[in-house]
C-alpha atoms as a PDB file:
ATOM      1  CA  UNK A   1       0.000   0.000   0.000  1.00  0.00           C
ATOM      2  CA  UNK A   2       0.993   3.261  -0.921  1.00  0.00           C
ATOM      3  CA  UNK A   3      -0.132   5.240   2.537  1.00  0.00           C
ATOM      4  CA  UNK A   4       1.751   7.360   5.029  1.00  0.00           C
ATOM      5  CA  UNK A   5       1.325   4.657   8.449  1.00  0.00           C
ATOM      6  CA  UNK A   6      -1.388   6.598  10.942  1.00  0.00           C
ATOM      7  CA  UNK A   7      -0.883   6.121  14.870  1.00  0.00           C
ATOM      8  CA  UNK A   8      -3.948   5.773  16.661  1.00  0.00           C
ATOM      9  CA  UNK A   9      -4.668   7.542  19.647  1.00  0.00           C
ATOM     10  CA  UNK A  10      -8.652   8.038  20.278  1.00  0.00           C
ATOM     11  CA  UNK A  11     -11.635   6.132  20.736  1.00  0.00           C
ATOM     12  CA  UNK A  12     -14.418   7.020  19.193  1.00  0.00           C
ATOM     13  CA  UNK A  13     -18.509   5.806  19.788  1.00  0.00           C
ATOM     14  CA  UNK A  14     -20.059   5.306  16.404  1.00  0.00           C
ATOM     15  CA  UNK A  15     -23.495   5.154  15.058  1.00  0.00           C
ATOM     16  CA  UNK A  16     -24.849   3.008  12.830  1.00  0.00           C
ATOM     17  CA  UNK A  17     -27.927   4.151  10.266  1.00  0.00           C
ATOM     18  CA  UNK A  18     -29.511   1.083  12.209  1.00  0.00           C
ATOM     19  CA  UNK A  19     -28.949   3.206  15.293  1.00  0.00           C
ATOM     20  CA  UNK A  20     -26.487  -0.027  16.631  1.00  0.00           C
ATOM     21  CA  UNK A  21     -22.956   1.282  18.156  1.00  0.00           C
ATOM     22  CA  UNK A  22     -19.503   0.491  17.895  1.00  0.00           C
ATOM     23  CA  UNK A  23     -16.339   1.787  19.727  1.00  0.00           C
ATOM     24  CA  UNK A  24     -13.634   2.628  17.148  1.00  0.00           C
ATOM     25  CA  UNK A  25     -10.126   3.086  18.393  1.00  0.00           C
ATOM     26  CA  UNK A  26      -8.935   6.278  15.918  1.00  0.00           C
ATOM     27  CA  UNK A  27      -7.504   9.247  15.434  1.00  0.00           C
ATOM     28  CA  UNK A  28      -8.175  12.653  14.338  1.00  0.00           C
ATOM     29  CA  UNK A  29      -7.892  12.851  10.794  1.00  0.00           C
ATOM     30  CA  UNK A  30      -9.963   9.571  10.808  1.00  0.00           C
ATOM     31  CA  UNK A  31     -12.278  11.055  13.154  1.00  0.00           C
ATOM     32  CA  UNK A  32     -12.455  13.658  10.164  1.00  0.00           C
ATOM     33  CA  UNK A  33     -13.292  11.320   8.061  1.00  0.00           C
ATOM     34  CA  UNK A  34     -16.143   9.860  10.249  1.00  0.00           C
ATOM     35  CA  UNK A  35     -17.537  12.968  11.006  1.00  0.00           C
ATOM     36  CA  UNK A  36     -18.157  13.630   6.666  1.00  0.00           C
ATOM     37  CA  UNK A  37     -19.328  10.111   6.654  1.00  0.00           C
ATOM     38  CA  UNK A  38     -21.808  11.389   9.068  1.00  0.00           C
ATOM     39  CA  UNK A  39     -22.464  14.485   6.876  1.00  0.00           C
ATOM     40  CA  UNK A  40     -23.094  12.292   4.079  1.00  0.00           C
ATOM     41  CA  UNK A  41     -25.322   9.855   5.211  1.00  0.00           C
ATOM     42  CA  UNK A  42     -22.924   7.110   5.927  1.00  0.00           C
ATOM     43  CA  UNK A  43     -23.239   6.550   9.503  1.00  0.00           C
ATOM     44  CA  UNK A  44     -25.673   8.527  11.540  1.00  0.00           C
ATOM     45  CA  UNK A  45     -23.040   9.730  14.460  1.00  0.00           C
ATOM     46  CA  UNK A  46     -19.554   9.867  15.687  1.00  0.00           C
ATOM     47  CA  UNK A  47     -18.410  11.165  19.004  1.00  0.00           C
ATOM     48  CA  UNK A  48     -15.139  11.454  20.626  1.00  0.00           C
ATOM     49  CA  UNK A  49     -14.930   9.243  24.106  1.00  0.00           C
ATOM     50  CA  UNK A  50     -11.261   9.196  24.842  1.00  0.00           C
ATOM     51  CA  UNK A  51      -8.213  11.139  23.739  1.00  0.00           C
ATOM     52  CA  UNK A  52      -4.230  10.649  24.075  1.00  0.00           C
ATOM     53  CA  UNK A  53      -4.718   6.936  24.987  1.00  0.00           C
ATOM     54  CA  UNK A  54      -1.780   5.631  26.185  1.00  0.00           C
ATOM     55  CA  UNK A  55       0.791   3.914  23.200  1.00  0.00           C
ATOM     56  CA  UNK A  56       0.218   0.494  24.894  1.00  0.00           C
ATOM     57  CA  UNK A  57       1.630  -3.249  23.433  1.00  0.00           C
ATOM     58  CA  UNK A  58      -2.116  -3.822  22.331  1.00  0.00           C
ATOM     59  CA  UNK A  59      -2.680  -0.578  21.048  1.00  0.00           C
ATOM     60  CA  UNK A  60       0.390  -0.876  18.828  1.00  0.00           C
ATOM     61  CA  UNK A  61      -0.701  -4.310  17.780  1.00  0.00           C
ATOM     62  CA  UNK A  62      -4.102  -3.039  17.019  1.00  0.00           C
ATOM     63  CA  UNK A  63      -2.887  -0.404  15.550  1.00  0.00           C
ATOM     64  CA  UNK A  64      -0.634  -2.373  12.976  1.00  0.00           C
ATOM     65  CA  UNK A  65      -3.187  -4.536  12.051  1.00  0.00           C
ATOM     66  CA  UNK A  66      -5.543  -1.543  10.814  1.00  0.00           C
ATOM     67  CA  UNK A  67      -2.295   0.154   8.766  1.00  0.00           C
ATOM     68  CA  UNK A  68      -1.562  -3.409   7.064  1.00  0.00           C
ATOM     69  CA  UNK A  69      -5.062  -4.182   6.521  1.00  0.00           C
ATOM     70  CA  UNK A  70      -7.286  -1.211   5.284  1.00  0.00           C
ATOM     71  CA  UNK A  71      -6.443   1.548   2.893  1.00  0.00           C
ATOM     72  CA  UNK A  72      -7.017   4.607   5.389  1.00  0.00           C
ATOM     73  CA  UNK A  73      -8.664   7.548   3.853  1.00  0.00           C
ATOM     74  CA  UNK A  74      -7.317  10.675   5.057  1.00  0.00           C
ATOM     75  CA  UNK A  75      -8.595  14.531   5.137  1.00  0.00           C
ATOM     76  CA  UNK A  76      -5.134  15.561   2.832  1.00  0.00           C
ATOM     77  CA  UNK A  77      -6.277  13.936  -0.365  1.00  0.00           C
ATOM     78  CA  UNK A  78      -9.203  15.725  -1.672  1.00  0.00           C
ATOM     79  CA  UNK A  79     -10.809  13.034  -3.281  1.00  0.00           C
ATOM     80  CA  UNK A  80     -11.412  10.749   0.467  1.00  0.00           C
ATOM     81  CA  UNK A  81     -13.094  14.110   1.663  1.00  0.00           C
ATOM     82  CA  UNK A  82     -14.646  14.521  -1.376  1.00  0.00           C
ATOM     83  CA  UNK A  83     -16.818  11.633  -1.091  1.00  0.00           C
ATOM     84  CA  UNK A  84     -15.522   9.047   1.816  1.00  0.00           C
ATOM     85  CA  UNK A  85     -16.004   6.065   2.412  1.00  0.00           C
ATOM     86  CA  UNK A  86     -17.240   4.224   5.310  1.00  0.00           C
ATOM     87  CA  UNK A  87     -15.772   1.285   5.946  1.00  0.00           C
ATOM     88  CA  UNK A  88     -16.181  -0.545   9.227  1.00  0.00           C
ATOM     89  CA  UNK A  89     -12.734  -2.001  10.771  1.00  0.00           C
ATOM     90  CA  UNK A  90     -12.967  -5.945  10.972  1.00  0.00           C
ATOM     91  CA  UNK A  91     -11.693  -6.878  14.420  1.00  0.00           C
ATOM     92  CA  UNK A  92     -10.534 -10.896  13.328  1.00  0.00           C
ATOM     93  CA  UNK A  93     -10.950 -13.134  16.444  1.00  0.00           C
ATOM     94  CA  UNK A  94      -7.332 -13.974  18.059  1.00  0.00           C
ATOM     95  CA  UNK A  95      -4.592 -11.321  18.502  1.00  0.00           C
ATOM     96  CA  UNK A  96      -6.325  -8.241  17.442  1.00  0.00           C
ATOM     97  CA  UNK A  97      -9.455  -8.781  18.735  1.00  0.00           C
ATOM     98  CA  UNK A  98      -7.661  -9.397  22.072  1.00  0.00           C
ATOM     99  CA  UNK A  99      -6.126  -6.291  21.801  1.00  0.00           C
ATOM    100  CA  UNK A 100      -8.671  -4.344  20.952  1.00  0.00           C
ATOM    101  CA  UNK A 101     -10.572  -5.383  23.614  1.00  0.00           C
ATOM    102  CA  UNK A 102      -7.572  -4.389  26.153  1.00  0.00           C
ATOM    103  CA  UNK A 103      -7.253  -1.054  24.995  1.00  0.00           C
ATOM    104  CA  UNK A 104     -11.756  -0.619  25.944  1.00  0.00           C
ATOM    105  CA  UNK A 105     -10.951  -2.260  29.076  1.00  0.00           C
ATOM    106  CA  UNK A 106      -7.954  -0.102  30.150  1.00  0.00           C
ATOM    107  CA  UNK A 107      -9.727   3.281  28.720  1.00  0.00           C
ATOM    108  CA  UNK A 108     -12.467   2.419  31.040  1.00  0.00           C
ATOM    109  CA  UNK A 109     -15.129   1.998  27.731  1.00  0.00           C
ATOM    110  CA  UNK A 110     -17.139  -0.448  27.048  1.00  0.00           C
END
């Protein structure tokens, strides 16, 4: 992939158009993102939970996982802002889920 890696460092409570919800562990220009998916029609609501959560072994492995697996949009290309995409992060069942979970549990979410 051709991308510029992202750290994460927020968690985020999203909306579904179903009205379901998700925590998201994110960052800003990905909370950017969210917040014109919202605009658009995409997802009904993001809001900011957490922020400056601590660069933990599972958030780093979580983190990794998202860089190597998705093609992050981001708010300097035009185009993603233009018309983003929403794409909800798969959380596979092992490792990342673990670690995802870890990073709810020690933020005090969930």
């Amino acid at each position: 992939m051709n991308q510029q890696y992202e750290e994460l460092d927020l968690i985020e409570e999203i909306t579904r158009n179903d009205n379901s919800k998700y925590f998201e562990i994110s960052n800003i220009d990905q909370n950017g993102i969210a917040e014109l998916a919202v605009d658009r029609g995409k997802i009904k609501n993001v809001r900011i939970l957490q922020l400056n959560i601590p660069r933990t072994t599972a958030l780093v492995t979580y983190e990794k996982y998202i860089n190597k697996t998705y093609q992050l949009e981001t708010l300097t290309n035009e185009e993603d802002w233009k018309n983003p995409d929403w794409v909800e992060w798969e959380k596979p069942k092992g490792k990342v889920l673990d670690a995802y979970k870890m990073i709810l549990k020690s933020n005090q979410i969930g």
